[in-house]
N, C-alpha and C. Protein backbone atom coordinates (compact mmCIF):
# COMPACT_ATOMS: atom_id res chain seq x y z
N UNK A 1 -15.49 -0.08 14.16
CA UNK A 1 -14.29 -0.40 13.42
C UNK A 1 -13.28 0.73 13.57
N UNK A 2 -12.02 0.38 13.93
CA UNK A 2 -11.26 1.19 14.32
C UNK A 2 -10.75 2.25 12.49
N UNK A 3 -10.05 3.44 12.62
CA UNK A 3 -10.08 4.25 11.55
C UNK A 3 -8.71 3.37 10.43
N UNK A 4 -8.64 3.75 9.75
CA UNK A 4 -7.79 3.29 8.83
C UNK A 4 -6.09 4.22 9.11
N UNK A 5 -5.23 3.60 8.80
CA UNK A 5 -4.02 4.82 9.77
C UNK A 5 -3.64 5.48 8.22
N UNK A 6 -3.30 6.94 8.32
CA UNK A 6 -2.85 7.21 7.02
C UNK A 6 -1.74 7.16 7.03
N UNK A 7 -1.06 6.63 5.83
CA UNK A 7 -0.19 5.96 5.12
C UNK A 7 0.49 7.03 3.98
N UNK A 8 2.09 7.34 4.32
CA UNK A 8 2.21 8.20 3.48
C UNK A 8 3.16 7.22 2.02
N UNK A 9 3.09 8.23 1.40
CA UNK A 9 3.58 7.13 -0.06
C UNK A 9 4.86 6.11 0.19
N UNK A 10 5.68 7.03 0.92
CA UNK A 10 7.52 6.13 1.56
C UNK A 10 6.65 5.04 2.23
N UNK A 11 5.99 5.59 3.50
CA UNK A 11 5.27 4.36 4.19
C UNK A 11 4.30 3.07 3.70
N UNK A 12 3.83 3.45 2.40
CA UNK A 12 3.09 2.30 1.89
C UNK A 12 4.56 1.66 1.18
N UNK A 13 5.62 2.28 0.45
CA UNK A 13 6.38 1.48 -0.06
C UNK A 13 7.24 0.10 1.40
N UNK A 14 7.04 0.55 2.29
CA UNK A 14 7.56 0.00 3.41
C UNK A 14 6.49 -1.53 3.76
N UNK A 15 5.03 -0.85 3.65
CA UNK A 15 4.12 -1.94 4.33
C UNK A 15 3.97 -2.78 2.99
N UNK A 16 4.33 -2.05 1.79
CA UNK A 16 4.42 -3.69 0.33
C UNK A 16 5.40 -4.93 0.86
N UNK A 17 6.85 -4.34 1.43
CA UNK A 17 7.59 -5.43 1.46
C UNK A 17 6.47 -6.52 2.79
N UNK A 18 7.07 -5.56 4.01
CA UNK A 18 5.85 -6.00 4.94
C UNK A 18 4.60 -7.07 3.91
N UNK A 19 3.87 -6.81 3.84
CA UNK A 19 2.78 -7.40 3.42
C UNK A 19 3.53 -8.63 2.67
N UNK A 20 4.31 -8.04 1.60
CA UNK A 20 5.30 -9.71 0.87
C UNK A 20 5.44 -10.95 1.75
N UNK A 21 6.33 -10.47 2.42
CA UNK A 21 6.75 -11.22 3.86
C UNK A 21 6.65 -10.47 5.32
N UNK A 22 6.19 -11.38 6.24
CA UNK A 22 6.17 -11.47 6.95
C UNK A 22 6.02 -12.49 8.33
N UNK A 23 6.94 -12.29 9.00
CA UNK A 23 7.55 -11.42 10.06
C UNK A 23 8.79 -11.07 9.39
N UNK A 24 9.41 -9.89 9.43
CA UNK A 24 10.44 -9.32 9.15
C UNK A 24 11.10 -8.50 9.97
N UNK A 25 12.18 -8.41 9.53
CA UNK A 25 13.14 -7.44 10.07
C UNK A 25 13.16 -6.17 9.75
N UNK A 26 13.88 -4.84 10.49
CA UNK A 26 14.11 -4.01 9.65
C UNK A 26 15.32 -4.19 8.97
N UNK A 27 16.25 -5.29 9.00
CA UNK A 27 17.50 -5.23 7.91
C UNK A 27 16.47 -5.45 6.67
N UNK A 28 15.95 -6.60 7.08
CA UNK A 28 15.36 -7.50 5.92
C UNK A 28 14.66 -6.54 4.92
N UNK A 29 13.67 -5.60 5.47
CA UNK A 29 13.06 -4.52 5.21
C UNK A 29 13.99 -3.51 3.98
N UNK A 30 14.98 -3.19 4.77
CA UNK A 30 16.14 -2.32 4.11
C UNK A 30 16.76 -2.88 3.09
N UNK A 31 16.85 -4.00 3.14
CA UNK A 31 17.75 -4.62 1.97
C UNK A 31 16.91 -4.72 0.40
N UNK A 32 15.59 -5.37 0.86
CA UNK A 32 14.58 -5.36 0.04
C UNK A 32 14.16 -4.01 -1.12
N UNK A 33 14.21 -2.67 0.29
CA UNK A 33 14.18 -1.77 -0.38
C UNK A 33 15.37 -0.85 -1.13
N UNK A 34 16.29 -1.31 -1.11
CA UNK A 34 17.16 -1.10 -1.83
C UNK A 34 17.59 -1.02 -3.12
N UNK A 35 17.21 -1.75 -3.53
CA UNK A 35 17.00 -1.98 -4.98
C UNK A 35 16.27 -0.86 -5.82
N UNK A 36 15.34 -0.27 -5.04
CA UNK A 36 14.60 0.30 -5.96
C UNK A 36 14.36 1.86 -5.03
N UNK A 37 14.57 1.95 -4.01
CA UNK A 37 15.04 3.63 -3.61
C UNK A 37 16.38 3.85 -3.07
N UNK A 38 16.58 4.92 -2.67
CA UNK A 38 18.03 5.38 -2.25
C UNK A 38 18.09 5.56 -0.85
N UNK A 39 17.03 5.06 -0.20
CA UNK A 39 16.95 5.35 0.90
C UNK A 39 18.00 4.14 2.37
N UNK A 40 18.65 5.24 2.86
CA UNK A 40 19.36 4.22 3.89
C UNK A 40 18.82 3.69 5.17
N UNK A 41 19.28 2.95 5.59
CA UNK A 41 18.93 2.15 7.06
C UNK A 41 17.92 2.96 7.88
N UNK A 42 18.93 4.14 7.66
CA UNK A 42 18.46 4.43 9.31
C UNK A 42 16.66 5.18 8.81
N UNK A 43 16.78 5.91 7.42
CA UNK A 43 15.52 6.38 6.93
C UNK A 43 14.34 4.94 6.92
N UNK A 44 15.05 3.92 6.55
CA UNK A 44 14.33 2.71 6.54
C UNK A 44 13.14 2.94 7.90
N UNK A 45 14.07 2.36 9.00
CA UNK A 45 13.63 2.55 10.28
C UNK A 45 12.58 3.35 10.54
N UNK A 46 12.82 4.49 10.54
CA UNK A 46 12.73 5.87 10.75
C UNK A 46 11.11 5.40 9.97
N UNK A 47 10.99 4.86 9.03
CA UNK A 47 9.59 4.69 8.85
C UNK A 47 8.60 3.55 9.05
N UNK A 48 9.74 2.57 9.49
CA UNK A 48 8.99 1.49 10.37
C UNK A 48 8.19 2.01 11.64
N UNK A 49 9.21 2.98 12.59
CA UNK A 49 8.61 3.51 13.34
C UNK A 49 7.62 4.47 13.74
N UNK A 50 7.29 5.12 12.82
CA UNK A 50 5.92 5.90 12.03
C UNK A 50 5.03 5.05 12.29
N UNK A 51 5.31 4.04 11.21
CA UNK A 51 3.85 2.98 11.35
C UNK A 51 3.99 2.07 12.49
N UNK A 52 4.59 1.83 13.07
CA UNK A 52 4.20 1.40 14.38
C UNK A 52 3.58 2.47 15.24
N UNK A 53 3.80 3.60 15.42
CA UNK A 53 3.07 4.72 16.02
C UNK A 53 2.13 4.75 15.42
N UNK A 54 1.80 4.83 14.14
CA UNK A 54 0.57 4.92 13.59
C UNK A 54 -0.15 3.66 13.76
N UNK A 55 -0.14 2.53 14.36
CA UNK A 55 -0.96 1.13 13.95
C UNK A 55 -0.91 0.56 13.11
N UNK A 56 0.26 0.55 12.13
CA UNK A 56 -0.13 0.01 10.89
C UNK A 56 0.81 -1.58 11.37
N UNK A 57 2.00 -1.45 11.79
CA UNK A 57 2.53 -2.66 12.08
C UNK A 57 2.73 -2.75 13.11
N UNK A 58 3.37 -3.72 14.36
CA UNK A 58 3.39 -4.36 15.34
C UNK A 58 4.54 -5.24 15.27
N UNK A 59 5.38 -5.04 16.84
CA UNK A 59 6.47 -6.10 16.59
C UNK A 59 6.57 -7.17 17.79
N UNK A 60 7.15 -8.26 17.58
CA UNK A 60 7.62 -9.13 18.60
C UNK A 60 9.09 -9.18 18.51
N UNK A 61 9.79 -8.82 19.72
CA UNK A 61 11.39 -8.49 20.28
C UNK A 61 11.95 -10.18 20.45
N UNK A 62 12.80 -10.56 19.68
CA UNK A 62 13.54 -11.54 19.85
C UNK A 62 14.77 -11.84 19.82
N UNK A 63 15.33 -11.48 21.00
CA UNK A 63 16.79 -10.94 21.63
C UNK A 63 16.43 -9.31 20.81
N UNK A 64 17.62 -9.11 20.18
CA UNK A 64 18.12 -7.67 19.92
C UNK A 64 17.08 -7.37 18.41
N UNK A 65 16.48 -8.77 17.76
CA UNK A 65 15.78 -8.36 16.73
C UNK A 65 14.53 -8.16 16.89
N UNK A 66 13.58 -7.25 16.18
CA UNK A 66 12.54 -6.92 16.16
C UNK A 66 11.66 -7.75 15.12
N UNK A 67 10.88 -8.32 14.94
CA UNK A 67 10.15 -9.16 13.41
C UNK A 67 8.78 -7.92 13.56
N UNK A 68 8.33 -7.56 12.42
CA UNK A 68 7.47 -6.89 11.69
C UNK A 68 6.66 -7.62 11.64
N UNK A 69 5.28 -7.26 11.85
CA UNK A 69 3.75 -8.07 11.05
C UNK A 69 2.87 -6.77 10.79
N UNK A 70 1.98 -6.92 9.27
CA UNK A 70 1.31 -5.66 9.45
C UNK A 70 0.03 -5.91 10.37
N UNK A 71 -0.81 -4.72 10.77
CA UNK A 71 -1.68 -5.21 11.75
C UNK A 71 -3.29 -4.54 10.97
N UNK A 72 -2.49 -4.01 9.18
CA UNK A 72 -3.92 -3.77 8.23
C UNK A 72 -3.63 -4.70 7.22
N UNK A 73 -4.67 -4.93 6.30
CA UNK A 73 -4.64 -5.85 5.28
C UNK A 73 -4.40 -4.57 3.97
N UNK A 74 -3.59 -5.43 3.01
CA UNK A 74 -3.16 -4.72 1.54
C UNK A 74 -4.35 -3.76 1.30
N UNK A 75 -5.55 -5.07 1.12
CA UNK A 75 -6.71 -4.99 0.46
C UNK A 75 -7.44 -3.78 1.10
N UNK A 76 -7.26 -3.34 2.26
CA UNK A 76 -7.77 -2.38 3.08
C UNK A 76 -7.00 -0.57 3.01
N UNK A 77 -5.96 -0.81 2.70
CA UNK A 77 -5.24 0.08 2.51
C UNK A 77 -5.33 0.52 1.45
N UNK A 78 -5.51 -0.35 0.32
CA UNK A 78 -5.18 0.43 -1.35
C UNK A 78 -7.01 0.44 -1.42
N UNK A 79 -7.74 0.09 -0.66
CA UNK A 79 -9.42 0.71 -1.57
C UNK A 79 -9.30 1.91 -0.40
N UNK A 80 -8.91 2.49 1.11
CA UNK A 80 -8.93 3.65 1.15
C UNK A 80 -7.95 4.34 0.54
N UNK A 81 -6.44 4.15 -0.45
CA UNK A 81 -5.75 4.65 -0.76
C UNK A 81 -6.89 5.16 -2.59
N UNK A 82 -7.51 4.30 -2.82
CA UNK A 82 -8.18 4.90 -4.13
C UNK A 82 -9.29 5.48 -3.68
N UNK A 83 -9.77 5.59 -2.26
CA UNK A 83 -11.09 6.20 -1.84
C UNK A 83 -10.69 7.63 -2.05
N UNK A 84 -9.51 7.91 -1.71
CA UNK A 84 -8.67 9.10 -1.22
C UNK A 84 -8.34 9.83 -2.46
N UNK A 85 -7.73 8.92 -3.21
CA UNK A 85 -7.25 9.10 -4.60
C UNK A 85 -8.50 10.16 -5.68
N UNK A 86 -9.47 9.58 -5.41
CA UNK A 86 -10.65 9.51 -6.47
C UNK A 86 -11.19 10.78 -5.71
N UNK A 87 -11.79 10.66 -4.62
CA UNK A 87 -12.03 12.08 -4.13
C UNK A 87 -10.97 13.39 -4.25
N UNK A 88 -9.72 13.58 -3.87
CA UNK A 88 -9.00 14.39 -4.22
C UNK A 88 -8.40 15.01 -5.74
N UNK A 89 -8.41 13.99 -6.91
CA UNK A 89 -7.88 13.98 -7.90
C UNK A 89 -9.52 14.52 -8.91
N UNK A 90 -10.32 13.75 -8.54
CA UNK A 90 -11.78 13.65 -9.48
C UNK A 90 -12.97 13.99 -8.81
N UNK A 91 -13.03 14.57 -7.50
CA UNK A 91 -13.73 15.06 -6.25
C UNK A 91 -15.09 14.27 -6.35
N UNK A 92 -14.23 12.97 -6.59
CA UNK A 92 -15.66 12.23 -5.63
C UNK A 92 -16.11 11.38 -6.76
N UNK A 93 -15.73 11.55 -8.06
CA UNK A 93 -16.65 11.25 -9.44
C UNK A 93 -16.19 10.47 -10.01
N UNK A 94 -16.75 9.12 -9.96
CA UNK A 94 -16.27 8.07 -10.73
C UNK A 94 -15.88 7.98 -12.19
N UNK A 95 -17.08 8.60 -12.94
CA UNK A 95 -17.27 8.38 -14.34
C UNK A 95 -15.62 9.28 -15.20
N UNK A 96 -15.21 10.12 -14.69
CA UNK A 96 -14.44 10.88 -15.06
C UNK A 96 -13.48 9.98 -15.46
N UNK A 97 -12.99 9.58 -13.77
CA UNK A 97 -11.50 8.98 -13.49
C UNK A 97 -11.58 7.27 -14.32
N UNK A 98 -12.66 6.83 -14.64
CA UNK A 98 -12.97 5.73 -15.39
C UNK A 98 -12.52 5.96 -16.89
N UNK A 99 -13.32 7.25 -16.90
CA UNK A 99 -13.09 7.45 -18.66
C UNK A 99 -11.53 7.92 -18.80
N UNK A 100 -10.72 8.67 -17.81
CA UNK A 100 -9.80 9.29 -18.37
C UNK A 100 -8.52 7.64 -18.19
N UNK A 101 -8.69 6.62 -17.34
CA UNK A 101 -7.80 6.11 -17.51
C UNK A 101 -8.22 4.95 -19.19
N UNK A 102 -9.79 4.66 -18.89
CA UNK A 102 -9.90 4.02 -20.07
C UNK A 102 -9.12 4.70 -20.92
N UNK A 103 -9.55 5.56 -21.62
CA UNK A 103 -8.63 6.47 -22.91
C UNK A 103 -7.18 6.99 -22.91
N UNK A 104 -6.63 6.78 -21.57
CA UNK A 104 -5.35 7.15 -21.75
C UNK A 104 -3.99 5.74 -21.80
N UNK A 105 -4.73 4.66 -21.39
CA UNK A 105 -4.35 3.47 -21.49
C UNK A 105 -4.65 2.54 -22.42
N UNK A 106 -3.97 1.53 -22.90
CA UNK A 106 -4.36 0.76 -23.92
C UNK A 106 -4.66 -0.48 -22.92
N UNK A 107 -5.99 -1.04 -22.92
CA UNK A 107 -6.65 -2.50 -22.40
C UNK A 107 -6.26 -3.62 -23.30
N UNK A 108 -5.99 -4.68 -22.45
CA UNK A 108 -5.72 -5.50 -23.05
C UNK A 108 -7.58 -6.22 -23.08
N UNK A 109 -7.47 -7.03 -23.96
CA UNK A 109 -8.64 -8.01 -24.34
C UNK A 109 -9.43 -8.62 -22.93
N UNK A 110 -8.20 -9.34 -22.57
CA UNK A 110 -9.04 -9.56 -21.19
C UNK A 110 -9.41 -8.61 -19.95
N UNK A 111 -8.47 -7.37 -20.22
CA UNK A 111 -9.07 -6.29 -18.94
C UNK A 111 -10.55 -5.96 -19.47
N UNK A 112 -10.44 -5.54 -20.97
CA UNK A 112 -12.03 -5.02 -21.67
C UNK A 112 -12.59 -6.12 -20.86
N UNK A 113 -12.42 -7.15 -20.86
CA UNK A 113 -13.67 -8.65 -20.80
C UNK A 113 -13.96 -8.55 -18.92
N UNK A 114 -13.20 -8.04 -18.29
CA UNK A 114 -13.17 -8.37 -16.71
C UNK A 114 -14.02 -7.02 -16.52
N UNK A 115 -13.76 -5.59 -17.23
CA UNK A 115 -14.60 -5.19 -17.16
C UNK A 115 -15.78 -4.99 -17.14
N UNK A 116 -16.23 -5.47 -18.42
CA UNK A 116 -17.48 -5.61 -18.92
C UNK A 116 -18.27 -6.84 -18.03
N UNK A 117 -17.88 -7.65 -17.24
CA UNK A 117 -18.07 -8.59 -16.28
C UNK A 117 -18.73 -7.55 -15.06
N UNK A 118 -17.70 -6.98 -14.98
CA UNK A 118 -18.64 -6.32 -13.60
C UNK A 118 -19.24 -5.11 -13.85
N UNK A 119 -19.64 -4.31 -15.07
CA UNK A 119 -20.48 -3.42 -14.94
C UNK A 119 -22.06 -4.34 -15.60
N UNK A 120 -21.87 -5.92 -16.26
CA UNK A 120 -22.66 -6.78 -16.46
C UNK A 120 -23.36 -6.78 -14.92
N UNK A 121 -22.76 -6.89 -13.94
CA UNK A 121 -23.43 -7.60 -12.38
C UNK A 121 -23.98 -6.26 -11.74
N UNK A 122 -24.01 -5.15 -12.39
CA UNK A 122 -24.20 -3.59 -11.38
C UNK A 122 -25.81 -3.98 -12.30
């Protein structure tokens, strides 16, 4: 199995839209992200092309436009993004990073219940 590409935080905000939709553009890309960073076009780009160097997306050229597809799954990215997370933040230790978000967050009824579901099946 080939390695997982690392993904820096700008760049995962890039492969969410990606992942939303796809095939995309980089306008499409840019416009999307607009709303919610300050970042312009050309920085847009500028990190499309990262992750295409890195493997994360792949394009097909149609005339002058480029369409985006990612070439990892969400689901693959955010359990090594918490593999990463959990080792660096809690070095490795589940029980910690469990207890400190339990207690620092308020659960709703049904998160308690989805919980208790799967430490029921361990």
């Amino acid at each position: 199995m080939e390695a997982m590409p690392k993904i820096s935080e700008a760049e995962f905000e890039v492969m969410k839209t990606v992942w939303e939709k796809n095939p995309i553009t980089a306008n499409e890309i840019a416009d999307k992200l607009a709303p919610v960073t300050d970042w312009n076009p050309k920085t847009v780009k500028t990190l499309i092309s990262r992750l295409v160097k890195k493997g994360a997306l792949r394009f097909t050229a149609e005339g002058k436009t480029y369409q985006y597809f990612p070439t990892v799954q969400k689901e693959q990215c955010q359990a090594e993004e918490a593999e990463s997370f959990l080792n660096r933040v809690f070095d490795g230790a589940l029980m910690p990073m469990l207890a400190h978000f339990a207690q620092s967050r308020t659960l709703s009824p049904k998160e308690i219940a989805a919980l208790k579901d799967i430490l029921d099946r361990e």
